[in-house]
Protein backbone atom coordinates (compact mmCIF):
# COMPACT_ATOMS: atom_id res chain seq x y z
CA UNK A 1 32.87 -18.97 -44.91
CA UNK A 2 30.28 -16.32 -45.40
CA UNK A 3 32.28 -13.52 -47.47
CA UNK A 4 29.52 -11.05 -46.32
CA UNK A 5 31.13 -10.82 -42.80
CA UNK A 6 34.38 -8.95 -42.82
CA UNK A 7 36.85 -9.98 -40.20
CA UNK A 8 38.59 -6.69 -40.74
CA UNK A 9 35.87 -4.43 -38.84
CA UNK A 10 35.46 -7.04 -35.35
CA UNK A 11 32.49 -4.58 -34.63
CA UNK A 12 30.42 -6.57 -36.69
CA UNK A 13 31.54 -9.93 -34.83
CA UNK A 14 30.55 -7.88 -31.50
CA UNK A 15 27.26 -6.67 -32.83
CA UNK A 16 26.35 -10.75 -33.93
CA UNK A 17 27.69 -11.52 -30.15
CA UNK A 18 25.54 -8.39 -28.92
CA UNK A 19 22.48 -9.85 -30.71
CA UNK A 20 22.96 -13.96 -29.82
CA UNK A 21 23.06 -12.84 -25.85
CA UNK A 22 19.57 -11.15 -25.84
CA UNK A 23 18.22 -14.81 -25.92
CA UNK A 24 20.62 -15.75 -23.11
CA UNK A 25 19.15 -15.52 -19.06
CA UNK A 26 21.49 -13.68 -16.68
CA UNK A 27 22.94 -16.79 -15.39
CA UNK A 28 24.30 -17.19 -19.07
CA UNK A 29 25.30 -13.92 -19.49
CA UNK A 30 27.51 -13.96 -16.90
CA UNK A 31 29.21 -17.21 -17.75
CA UNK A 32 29.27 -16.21 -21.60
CA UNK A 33 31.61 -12.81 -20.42
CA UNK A 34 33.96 -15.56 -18.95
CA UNK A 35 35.40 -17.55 -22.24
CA UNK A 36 37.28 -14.67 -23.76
CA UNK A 37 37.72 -11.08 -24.27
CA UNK A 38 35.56 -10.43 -27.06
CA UNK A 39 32.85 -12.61 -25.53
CA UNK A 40 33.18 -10.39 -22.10
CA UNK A 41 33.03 -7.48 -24.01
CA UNK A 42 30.01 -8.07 -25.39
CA UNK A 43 28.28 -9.07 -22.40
CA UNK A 44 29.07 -6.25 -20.50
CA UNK A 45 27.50 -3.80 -22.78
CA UNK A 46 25.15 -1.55 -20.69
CA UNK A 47 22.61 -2.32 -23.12
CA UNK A 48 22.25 -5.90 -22.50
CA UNK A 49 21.12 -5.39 -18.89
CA UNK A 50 18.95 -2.40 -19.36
CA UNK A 51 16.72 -4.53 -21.54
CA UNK A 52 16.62 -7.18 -19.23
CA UNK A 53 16.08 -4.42 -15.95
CA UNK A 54 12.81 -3.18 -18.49
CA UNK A 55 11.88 -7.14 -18.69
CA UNK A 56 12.08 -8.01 -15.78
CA UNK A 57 10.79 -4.42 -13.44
CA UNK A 58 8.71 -2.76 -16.00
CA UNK A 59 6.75 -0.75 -13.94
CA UNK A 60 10.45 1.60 -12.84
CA UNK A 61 10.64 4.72 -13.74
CA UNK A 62 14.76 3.67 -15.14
CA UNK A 63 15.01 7.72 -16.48
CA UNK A 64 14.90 8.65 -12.68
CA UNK A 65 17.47 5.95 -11.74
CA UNK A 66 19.78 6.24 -13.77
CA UNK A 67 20.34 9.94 -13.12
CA UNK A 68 20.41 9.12 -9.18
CA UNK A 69 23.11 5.88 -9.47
CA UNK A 70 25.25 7.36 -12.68
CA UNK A 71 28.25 5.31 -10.74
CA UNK A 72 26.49 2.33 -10.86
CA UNK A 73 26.04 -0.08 -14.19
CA UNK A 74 22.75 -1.60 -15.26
CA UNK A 75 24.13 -4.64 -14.42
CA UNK A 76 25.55 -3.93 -10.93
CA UNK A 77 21.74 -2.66 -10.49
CA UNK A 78 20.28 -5.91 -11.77
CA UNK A 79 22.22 -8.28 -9.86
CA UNK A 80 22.21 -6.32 -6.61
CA UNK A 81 18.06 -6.03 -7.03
CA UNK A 82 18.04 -9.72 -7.70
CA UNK A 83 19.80 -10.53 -4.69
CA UNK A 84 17.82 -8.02 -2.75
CA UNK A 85 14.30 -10.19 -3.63
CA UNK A 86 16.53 -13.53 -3.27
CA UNK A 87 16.47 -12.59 0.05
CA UNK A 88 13.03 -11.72 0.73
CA UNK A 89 10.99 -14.28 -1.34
CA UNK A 90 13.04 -16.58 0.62
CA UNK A 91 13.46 -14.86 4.02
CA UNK A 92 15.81 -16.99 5.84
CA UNK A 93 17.82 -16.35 8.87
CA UNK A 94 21.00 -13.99 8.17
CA UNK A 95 19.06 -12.40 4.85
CA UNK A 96 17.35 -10.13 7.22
CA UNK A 97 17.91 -8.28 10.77
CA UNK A 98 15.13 -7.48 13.05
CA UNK A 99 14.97 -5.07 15.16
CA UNK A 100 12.63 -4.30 18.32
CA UNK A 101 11.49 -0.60 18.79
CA UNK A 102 10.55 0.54 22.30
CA UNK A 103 9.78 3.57 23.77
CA UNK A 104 5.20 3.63 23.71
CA UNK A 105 3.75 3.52 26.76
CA UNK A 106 0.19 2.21 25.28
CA UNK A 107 -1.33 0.88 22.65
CA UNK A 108 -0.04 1.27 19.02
CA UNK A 109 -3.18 2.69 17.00
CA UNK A 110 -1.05 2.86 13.53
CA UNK A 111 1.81 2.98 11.65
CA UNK A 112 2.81 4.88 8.50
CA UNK A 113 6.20 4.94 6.33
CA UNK A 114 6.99 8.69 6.39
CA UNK A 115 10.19 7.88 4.27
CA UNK A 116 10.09 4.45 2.46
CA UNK A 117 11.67 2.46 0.28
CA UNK A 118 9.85 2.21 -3.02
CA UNK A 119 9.83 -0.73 -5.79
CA UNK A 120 9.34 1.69 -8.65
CA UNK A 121 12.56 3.60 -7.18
CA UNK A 122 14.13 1.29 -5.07
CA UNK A 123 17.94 2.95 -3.40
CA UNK A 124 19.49 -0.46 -3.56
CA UNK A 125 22.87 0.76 -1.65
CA UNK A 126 21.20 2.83 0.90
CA UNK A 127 18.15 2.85 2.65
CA UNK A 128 17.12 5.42 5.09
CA UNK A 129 13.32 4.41 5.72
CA UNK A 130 11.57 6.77 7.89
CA UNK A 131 8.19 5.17 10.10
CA UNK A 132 5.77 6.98 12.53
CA UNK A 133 3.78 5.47 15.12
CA UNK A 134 1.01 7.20 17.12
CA UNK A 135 -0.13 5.34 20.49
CA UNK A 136 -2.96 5.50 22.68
CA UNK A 137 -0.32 6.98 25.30
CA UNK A 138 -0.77 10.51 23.15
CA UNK A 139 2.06 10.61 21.29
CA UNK A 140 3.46 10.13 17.72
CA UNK A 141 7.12 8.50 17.31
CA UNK A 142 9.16 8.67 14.24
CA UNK A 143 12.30 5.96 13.86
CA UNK A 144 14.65 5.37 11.31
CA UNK A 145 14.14 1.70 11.12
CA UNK A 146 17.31 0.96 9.94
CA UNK A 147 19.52 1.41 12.97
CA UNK A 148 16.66 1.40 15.33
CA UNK A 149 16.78 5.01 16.33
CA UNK A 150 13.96 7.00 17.61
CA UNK A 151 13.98 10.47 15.34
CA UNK A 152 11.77 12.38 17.32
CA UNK A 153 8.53 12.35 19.60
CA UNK A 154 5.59 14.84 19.88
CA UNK A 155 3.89 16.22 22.82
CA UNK A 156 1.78 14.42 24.96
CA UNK A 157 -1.65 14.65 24.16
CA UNK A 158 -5.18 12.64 24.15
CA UNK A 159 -4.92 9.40 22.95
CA UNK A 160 -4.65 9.13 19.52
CA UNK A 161 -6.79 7.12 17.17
CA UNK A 162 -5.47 7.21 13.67
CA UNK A 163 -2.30 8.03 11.78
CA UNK A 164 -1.54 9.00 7.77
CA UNK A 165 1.18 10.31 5.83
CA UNK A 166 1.94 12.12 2.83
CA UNK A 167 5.51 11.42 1.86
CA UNK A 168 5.17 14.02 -1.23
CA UNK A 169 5.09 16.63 1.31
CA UNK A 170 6.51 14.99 4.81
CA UNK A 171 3.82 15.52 6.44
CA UNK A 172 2.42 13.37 9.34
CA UNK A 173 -1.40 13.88 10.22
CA UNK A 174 -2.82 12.43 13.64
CA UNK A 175 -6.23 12.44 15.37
CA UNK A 176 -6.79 11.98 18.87
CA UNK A 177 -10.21 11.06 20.83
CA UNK A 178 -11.20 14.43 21.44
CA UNK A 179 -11.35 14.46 17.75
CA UNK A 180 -8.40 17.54 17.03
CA UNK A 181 -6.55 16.89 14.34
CA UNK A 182 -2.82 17.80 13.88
CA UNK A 183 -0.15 18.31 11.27
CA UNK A 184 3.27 17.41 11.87
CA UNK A 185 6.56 17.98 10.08
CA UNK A 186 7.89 14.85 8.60
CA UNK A 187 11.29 15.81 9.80
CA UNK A 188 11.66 17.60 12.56
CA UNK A 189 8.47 17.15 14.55
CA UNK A 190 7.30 20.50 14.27
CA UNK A 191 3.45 20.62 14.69
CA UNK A 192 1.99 22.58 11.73
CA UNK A 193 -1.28 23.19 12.54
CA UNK A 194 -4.83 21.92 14.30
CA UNK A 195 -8.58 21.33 13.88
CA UNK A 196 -11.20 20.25 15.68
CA UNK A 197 -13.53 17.76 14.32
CA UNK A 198 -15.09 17.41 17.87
CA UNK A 199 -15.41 13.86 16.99
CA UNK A 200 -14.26 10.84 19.29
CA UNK A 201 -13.54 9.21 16.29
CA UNK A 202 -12.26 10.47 12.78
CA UNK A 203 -11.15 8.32 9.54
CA UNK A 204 -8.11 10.25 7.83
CA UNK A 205 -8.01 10.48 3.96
CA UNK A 206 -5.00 12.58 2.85
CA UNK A 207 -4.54 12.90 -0.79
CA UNK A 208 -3.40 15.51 -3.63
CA UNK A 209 -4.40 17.36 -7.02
CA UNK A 210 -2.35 18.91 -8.97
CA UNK A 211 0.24 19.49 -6.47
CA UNK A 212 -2.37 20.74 -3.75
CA UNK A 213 -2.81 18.56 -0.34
CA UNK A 214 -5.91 17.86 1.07
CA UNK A 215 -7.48 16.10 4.27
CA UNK A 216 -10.48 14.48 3.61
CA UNK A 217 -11.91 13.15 7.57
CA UNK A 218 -14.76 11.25 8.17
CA UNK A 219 -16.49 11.89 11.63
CA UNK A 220 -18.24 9.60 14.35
CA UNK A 221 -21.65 12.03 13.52
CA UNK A 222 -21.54 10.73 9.38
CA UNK A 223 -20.22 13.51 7.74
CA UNK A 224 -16.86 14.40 6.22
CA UNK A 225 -15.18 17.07 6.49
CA UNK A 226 -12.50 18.38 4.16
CA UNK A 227 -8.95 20.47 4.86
CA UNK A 228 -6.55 22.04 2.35
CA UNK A 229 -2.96 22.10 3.19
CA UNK A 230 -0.87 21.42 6.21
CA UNK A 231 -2.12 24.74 7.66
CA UNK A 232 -5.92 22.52 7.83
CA UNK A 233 -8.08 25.44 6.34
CA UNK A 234 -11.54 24.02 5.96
CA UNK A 235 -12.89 24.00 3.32
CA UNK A 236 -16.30 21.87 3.50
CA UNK A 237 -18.68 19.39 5.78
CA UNK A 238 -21.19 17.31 4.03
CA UNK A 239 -23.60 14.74 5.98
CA UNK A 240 -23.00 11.29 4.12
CA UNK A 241 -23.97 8.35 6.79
CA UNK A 242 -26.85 9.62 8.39
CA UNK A 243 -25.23 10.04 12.02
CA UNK A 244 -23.22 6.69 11.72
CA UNK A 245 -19.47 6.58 12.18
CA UNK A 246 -17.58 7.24 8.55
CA UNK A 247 -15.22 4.28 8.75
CA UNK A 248 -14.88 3.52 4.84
CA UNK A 249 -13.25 6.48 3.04
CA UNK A 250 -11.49 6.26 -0.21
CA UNK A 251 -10.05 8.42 -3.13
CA UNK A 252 -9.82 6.84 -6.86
CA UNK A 253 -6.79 6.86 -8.62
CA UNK A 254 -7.84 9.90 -11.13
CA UNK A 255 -8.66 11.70 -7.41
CA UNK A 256 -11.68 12.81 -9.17
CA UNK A 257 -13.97 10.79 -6.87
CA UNK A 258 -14.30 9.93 -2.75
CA UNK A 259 -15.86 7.20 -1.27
CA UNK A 260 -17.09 7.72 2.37
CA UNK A 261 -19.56 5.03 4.28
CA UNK A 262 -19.95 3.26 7.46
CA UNK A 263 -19.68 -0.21 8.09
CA UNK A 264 -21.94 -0.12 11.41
CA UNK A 265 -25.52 0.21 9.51
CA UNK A 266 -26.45 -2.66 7.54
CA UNK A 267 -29.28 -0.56 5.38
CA UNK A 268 -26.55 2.24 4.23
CA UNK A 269 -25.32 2.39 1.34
CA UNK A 270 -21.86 4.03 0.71
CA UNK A 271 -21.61 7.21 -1.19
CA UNK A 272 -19.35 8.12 -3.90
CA UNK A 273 -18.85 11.90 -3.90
CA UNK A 274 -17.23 14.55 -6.75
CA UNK A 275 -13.80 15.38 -4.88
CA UNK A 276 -14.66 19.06 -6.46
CA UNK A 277 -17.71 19.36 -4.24
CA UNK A 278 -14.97 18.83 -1.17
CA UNK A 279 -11.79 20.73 -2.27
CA UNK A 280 -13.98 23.70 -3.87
CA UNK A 281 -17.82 23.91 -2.99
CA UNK A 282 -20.08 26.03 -4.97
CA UNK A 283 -21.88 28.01 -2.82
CA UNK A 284 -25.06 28.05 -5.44
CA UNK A 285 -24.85 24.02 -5.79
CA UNK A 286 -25.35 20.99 -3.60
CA UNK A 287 -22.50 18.65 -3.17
CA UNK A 288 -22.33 15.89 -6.20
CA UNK A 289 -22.94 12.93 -4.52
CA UNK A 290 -24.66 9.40 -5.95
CA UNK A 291 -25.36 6.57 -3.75
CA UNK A 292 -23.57 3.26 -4.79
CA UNK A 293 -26.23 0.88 -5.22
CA UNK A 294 -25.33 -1.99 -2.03
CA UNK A 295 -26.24 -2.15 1.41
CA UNK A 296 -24.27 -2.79 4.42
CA UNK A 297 -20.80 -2.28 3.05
CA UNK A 298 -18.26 -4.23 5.14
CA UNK A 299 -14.95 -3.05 2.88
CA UNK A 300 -14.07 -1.41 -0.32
CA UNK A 301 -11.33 -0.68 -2.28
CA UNK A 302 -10.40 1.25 -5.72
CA UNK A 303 -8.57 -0.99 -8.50
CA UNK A 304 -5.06 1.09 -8.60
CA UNK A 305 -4.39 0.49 -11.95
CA UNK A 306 -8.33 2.08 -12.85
CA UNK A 307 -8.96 5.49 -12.77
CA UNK A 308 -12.33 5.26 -11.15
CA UNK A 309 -13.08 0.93 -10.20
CA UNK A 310 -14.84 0.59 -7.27
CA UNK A 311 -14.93 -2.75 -5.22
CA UNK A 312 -17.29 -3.28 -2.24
CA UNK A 313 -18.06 -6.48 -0.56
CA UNK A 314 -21.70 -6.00 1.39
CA UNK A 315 -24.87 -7.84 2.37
CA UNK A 316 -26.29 -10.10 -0.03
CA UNK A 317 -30.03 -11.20 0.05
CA UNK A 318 -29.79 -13.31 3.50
CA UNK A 319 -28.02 -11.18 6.39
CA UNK A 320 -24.68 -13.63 6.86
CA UNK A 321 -23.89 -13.79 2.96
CA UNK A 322 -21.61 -11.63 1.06
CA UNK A 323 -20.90 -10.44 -2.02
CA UNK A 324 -18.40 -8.63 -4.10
CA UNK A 325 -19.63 -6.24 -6.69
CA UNK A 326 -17.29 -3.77 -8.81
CA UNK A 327 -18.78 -0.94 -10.16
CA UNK A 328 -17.19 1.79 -12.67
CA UNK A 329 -17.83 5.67 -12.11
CA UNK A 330 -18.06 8.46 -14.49
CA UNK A 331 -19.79 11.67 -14.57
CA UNK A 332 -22.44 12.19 -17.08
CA UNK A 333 -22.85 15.85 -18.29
CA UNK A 334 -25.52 17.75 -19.44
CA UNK A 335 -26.35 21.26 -20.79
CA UNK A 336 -28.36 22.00 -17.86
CA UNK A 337 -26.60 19.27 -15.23
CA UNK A 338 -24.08 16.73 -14.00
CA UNK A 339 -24.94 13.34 -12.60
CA UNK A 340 -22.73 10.59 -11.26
CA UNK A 341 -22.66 7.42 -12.84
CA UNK A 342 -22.22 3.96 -10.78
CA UNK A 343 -22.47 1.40 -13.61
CA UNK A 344 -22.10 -2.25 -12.15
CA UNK A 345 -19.49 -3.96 -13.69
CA UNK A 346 -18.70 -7.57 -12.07
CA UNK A 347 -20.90 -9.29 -8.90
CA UNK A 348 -20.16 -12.52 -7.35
CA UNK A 349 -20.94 -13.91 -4.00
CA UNK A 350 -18.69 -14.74 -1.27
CA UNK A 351 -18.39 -18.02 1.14
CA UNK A 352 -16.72 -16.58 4.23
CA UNK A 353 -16.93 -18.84 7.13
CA UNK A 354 -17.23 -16.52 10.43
CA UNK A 355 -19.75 -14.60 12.15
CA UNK A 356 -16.98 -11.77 12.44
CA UNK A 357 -17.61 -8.56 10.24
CA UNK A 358 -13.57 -7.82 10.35
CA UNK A 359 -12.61 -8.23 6.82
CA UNK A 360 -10.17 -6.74 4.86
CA UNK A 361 -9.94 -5.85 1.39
CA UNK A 362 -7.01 -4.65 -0.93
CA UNK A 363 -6.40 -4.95 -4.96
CA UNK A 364 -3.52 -5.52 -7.21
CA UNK A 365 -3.28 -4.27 -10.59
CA UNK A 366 -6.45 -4.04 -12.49
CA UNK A 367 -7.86 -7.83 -12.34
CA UNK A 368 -6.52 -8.60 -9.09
CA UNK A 369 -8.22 -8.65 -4.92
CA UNK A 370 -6.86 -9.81 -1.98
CA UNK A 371 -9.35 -10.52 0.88
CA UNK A 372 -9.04 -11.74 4.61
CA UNK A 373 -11.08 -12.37 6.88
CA UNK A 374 -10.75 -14.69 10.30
CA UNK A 375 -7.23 -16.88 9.73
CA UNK A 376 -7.95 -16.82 5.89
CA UNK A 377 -6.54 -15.36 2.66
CA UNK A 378 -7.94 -15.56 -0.68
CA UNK A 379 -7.09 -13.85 -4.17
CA UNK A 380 -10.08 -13.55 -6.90
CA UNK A 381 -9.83 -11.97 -10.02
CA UNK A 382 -12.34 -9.17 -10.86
CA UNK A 383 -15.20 -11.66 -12.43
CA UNK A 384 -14.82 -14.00 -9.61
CA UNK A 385 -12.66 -16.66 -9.59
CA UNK A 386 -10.90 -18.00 -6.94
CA UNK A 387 -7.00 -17.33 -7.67
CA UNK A 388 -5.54 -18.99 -4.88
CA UNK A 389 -6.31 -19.50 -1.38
CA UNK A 390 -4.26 -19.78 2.24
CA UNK A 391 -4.80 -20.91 5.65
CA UNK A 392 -1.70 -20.91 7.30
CA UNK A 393 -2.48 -18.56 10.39
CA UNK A 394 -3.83 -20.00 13.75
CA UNK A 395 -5.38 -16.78 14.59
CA UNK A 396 -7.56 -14.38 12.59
CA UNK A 397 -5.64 -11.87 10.31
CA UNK A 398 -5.85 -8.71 12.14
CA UNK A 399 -3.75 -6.09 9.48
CA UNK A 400 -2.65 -6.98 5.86
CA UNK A 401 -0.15 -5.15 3.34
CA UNK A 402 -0.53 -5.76 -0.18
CA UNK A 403 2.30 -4.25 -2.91
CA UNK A 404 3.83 -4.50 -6.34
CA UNK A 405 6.07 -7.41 -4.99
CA UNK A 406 4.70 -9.25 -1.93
CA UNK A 407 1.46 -9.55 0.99
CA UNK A 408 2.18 -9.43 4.47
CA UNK A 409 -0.87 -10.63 6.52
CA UNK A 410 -0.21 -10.15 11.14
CA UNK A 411 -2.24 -12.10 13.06
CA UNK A 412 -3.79 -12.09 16.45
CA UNK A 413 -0.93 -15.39 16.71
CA UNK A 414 1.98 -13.51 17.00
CA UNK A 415 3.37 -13.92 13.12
CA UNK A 416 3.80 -12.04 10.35
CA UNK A 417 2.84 -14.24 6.46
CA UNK A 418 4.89 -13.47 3.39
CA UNK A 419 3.39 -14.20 0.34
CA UNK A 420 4.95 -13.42 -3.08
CA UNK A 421 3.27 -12.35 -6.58
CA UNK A 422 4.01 -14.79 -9.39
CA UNK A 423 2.62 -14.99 -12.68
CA UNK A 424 0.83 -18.05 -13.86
CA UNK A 425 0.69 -19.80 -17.23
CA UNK A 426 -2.75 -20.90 -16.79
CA UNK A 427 -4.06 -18.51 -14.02
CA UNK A 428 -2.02 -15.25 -14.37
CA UNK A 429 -0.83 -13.63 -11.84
CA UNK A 430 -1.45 -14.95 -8.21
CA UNK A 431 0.10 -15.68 -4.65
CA UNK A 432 2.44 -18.04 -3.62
CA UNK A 433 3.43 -18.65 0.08
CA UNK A 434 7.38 -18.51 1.41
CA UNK A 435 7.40 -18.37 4.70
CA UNK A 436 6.35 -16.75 8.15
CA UNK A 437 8.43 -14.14 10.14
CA UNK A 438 8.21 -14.30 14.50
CA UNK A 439 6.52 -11.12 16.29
CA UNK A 440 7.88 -12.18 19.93
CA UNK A 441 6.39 -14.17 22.58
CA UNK A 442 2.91 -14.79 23.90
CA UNK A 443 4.44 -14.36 27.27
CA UNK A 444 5.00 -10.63 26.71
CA UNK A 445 2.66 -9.91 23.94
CA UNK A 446 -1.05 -10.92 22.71
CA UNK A 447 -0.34 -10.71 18.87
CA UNK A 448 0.48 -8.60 15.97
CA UNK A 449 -1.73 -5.67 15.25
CA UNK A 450 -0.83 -3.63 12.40
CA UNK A 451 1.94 -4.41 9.27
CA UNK A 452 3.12 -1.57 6.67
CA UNK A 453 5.94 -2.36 4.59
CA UNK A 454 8.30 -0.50 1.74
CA UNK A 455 10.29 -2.18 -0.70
CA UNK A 456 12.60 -3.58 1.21
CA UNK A 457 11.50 -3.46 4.86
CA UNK A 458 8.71 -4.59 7.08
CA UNK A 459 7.40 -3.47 10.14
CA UNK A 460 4.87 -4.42 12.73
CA UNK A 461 3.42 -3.59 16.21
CA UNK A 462 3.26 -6.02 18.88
CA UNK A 463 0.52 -5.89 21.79
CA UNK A 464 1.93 -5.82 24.98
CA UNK A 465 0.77 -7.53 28.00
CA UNK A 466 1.64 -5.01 29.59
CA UNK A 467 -0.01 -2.32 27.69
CA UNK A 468 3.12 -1.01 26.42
CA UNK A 469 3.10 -1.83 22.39
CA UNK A 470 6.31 -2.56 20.66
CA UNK A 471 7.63 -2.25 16.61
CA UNK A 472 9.27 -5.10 14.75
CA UNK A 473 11.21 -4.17 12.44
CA UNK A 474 12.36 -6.56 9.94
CA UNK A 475 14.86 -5.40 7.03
CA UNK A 476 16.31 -7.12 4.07
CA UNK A 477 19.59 -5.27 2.60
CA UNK A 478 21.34 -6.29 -0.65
């Protein structure tokens, strides 16, 4: 026997214990605190399953969390969260309840989570997610999705065209045809405020710096126009797509830069523009705005984890091939001037397979993007290669979701895709497919067309035949 280890002071043998069950999974854990009392002591210490929470979710913010659930161990929070993604990575019947949500009398232009579920701050005992639909039949719903109930409904007005939220403030912004835009309160309803735009159509960008709101709107006449808090007070209008529809509009993660373009011109190239020229024009000083250097931009998307990474898929040389080019932008000062800088940082070309110019574009983490286009899904990394690769829908993809845990394509056939991350040893991180969630019938509706999703929760609107659009909601409880 080692005469270094006193039996007298049993800490120490708890401490050894403490130490040999950082190598063990949870599975072992859990069986280790069954063979005696000193072994269950040990593998109950809070410690234990804080380090393997940090392992396992490191992008939580755990300070937050733990002051919220101070009743509730790291453990209890590890294995309920466990369970919880059991459930949806594998998405079988009984690990989920779906609900239909009824009440539009027209088309379902968007969907936003007012109130969602988050996977950085997940409530893993309670969720009370919040979604808001706007229609073409002139009103804006809001539903707690998980007992079905309808919250509240605004006034009918013109049809509306395009939904956001901001769930920092609960605010719920819609535009309708005759191009006035509204503010509504998250909770109650309330309309805040108005604004014209006088635009049939209008692209809503709402976003915020240092703890001020702003509406960033792109117009059918090519410019955007920019409003400061819910009260909509204007506070500039620059031209940006020579008279074309602004349908691409972006903010970068640092907020320090917009994106605005149209994907109706094939000669235009998008513009990146100094959010400080929107939020607070200089009267002496034109707008700083650069030119990204690609023609006929089809989508775009900042890299989240970047502070500035733009990608763009556009024209290459012959009129029906793509390509995907990332640029970086900075600002270059001088004594006498400031310039934008779009350096080009990564170009390849893309092979898509249909006429159609529908595609859609998201990105995960820094070296990650997730494109579909027609019935098709592919991942590529940042320099180009092809991660992974699905076509499991009948129909083209008609809305995607993309977040920290899973993608959710809807399709035109009436289904819903889950895909999960997972990291590989040779590859990194990429997609793998579990299974496929039901929208209805094609009896009463013509497909899925539009998908938003929190942590634990998905939702999706389903055409009617009968021009009356319904929600799916579909929500996975630990």
């Amino acid at each position: 026997m080692d005469d270094s280890v006193d039996l007298h002071h049993p800490h120490l043998i708890g401490d050894c214990l403490i130490h040999i069950f950082t190598f063990l999974p949870e599975d072992g854990l859990i069986s280790a605190s069954s063979v005696c009392k000193d072994w269950r002591e040990a593998a109950e210490t809070p410690w234990l399953w804080r380090r393997m929470c940090l392992q396992r979710w490191s992008f939580c913010n755990f300070a937050d969390l733990r002051s919220e659930h101070v009743n509730h161990s790291w453990k209890r929070y590890f294995l309920r969260r466990c369970h919880l993604e059991a459930k949806m990575t594998k998405g079988r019947s009984g690990g989920y309840t779906c609900k239909s949500l009824r009440g539009h009398t027209g088309r379902v232009v968007g969907l936003v989570y007012l109130q969602g579920n988050s996977a950085q701050r997940p409530d893993l005992w309670s969720s009370n997610a919040t979604v808001c639909s706007a229609s073409a039949d002139g009103t804006v719903r809001a539903w707690n999705i998980q007992n079905g109930e309808l919250l509240w409904c605004s006034p009918v007005q013109s049809p509306l065209t395009g939904i956001v939220s901001d769930e920092q403030h609960q605010v719920v912004v819609t535009a309708d045809s005759t191009g006035l835009i509204k503010t509504w309160q998250g909770q109650t309803g309330q309309e805040l405020a108005s604004f014209s735009t006088a635009s049939p159509h209008c692209t809503l960008l709402p976003y915020s710096i240092n703890n001020n709101w702003f509406l960033t709107v792109g117009t059918s006449q090519g410019s955007v126009c920019t409003l400061a808090d819910s009260a909509l007070t204007k506070q500039s209008s620059v031209m940006v797509c020579d008279t074309f529809k602004v349908n691409t509009l972006l903010v970068s993660p640092d907020k320090k830069w917009i994106t605005a373009g149209t994907k109706d011109n094939d000669d235009l190239s998008p513009k990146v523009i100094h959010t400080e020229s929107l939020t607070s024009p200089s009267e002496d000083e034109d707008p700083l705005c650069q030119s990204v250097p690609v023609t006929g931009c089809q989508a775009a998307v900042f890299i989240p984890t970047q502070p500035a990474r733009l990608a763009v898929i556009h024209h290459n040389e012959r009129p029906n091939n793509k390509a995907l080019t990332v640029f970086d932008v900075s600002i270059k000062r001088t004594k006498y001037k400031s310039e934008i800088q779009v350096q080009q940082v990564e170009s390849f070309p893309l092979k898509l397979n249909s006429w159609s110019s529908h595609i859609l574009l998201e990105a995960k983490d820094s070296n990650c993007l997730v494109l579909a286009h027609g019935q098709e899904l592919w991942v590529y990394s940042l320099k180009g290669a092809l991660l992974a690769s699905f076509k499991e829908h009948t129909m083209p993809i008609s809305s995607m979701s993309v977040d920290s845990f899973r993608v959710v394509t809807a399709s035109q056939d009436l289904s819903l895709r889950v895909l999960t991350w997972r990291n590989d040893r040779d590859h990194g991180l990429t997609l793998e497919s579990r299974y496929h969630l039901l929208g209805g019938s094609h009896t009463m509706s013509r497909g899925l067309t539009h998908v938003a999703c929190d942590y634990s929760s998905i939702v999706a609107s389903a055409e009617g035949k009968d021009g009356k659009d319904v929600l799916k909601v579909y929500s996975f409880t630990s």
